[in-house]
PDB file of N, CA and C in Angstrom:
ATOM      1  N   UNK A   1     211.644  80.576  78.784  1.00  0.00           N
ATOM      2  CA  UNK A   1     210.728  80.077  79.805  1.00  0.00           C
ATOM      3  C   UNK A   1     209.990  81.230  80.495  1.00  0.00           C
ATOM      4  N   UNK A   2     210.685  82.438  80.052  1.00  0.00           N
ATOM      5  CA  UNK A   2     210.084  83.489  81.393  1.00  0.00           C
ATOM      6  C   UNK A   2     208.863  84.339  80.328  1.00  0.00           C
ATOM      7  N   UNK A   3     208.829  84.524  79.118  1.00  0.00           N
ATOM      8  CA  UNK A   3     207.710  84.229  78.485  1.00  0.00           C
ATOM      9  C   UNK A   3     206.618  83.648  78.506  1.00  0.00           C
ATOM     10  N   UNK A   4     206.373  82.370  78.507  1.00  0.00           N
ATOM     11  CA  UNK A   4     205.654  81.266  78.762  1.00  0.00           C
ATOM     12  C   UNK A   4     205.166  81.460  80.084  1.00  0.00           C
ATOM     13  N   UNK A   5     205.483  81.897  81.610  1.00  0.00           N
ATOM     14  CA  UNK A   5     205.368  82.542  82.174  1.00  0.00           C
ATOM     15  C   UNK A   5     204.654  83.846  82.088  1.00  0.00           C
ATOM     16  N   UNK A   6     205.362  84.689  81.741  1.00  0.00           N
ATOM     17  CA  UNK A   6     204.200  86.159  81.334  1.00  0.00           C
ATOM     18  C   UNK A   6     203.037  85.302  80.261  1.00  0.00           C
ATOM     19  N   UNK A   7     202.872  84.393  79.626  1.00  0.00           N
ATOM     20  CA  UNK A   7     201.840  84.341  78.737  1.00  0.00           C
ATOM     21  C   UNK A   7     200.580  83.800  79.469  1.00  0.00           C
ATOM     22  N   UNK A   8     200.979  82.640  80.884  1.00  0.00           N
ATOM     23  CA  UNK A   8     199.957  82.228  81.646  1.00  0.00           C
ATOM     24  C   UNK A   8     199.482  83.223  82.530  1.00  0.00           C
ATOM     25  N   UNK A   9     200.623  84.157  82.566  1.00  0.00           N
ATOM     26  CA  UNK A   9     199.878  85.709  84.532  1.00  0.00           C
ATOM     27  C   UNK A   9     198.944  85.554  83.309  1.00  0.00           C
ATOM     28  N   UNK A  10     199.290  85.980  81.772  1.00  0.00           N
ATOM     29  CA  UNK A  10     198.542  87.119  81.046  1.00  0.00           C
ATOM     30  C   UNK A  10     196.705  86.590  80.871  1.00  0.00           C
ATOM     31  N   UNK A  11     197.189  84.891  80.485  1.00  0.00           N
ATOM     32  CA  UNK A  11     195.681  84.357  80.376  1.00  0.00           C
ATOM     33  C   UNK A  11     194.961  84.343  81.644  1.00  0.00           C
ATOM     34  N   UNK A  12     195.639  84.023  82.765  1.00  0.00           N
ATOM     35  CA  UNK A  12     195.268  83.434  83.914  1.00  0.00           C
ATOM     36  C   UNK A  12     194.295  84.761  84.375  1.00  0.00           C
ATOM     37  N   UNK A  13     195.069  86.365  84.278  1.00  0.00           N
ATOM     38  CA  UNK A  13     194.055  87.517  84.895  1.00  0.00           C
ATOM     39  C   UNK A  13     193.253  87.393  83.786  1.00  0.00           C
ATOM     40  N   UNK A  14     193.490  87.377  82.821  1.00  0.00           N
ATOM     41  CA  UNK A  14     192.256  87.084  81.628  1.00  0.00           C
ATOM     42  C   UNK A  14     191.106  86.723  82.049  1.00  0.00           C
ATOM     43  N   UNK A  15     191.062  85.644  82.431  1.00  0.00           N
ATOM     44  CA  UNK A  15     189.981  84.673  83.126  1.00  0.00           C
ATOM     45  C   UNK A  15     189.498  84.735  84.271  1.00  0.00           C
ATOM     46  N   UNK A  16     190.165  85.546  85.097  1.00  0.00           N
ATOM     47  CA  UNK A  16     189.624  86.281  86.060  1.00  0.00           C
ATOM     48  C   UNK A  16     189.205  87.276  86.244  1.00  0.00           C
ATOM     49  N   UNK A  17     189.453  87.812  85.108  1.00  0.00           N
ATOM     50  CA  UNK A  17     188.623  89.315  84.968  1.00  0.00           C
ATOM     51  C   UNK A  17     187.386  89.269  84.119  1.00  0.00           C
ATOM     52  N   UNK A  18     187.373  88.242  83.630  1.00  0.00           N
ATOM     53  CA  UNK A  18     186.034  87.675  82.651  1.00  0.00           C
ATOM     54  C   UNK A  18     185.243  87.219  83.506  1.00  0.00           C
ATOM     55  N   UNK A  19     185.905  86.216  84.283  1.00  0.00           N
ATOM     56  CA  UNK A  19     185.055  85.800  85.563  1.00  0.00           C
ATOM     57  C   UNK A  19     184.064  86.953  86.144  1.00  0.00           C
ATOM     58  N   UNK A  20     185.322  87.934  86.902  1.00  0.00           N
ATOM     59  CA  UNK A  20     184.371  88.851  87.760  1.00  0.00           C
ATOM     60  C   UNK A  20     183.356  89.573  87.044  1.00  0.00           C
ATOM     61  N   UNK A  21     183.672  90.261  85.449  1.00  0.00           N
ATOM     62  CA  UNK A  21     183.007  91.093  84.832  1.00  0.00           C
ATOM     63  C   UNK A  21     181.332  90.270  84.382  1.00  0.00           C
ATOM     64  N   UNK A  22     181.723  88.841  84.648  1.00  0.00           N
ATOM     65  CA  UNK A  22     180.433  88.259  83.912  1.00  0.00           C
ATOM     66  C   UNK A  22     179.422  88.189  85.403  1.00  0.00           C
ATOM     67  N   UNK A  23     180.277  88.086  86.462  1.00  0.00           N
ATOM     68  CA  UNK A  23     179.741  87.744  87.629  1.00  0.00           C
ATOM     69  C   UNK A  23     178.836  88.669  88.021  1.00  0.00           C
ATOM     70  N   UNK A  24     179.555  89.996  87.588  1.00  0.00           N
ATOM     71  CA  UNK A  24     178.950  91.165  88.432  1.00  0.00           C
ATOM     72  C   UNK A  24     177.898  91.552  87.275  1.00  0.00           C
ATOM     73  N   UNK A  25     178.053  91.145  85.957  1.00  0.00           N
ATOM     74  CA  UNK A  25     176.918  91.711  84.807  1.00  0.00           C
ATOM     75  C   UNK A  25     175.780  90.781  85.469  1.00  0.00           C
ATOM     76  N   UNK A  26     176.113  88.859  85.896  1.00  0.00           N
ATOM     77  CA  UNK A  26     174.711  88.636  86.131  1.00  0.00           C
ATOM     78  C   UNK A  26     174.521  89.021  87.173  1.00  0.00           C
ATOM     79  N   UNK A  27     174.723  89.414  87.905  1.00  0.00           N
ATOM     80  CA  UNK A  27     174.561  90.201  89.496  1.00  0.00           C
ATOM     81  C   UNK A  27     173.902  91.368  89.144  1.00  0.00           C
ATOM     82  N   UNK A  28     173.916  92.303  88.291  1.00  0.00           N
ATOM     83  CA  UNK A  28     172.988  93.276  87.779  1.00  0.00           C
ATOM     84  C   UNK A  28     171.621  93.415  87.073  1.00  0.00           C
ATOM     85  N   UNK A  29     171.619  91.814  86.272  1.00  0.00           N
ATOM     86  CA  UNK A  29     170.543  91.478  85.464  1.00  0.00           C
ATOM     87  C   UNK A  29     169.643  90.832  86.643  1.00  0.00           C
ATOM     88  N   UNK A  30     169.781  89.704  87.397  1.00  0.00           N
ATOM     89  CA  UNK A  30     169.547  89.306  88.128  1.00  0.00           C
ATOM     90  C   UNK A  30     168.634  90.172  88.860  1.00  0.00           C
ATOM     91  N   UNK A  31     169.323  91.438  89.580  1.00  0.00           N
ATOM     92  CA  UNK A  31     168.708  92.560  90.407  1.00  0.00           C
ATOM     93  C   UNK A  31     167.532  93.257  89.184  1.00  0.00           C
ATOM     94  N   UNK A  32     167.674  93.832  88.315  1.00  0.00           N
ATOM     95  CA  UNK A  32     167.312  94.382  86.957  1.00  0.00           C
ATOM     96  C   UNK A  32     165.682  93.565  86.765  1.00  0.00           C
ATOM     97  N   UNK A  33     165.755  91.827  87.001  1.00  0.00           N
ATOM     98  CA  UNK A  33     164.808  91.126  86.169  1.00  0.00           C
ATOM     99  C   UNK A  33     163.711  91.199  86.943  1.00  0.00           C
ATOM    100  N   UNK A  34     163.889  91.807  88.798  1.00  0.00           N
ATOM    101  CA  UNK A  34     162.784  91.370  89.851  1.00  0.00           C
ATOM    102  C   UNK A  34     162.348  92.864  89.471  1.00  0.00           C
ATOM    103  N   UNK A  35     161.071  92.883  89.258  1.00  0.00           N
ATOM    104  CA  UNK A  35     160.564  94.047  89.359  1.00  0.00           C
ATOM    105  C   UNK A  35     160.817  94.872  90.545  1.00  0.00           C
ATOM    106  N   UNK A  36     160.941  96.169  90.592  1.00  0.00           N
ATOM    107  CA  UNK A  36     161.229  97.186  91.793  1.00  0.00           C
ATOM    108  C   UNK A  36     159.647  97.340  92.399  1.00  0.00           C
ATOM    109  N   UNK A  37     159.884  97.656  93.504  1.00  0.00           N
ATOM    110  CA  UNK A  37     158.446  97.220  94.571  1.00  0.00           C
ATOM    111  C   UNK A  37     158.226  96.213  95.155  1.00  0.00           C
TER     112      UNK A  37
END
C-alpha cells in the first residue's frame, strides 16, 4: 500500500509541475506576443 502511495506523491507533483511549467511558458509567450513599445 505504501507504494501505491509513493506512486500518487509521484504523479500528483507530476502534474503540478507540468501545471506550473506550462503556466509560466504561457505567461512568457503571452508577454513575448505584445509587441515591446
Amino acid at each position: 500500500m505504501q507504494r501505491l502511495y509513493d506512486r500518487i506523491w509521484l504523479l500528483a507533483a507530476a502534474a503540478l509541475l507540468f501545471f506550473a511549467l506550462s503556466y509560466v511558458a504561457w505567461g512568457w509567450v503571452d508577454v513575448f506576443s505584445v509587441p515591446l513599445g
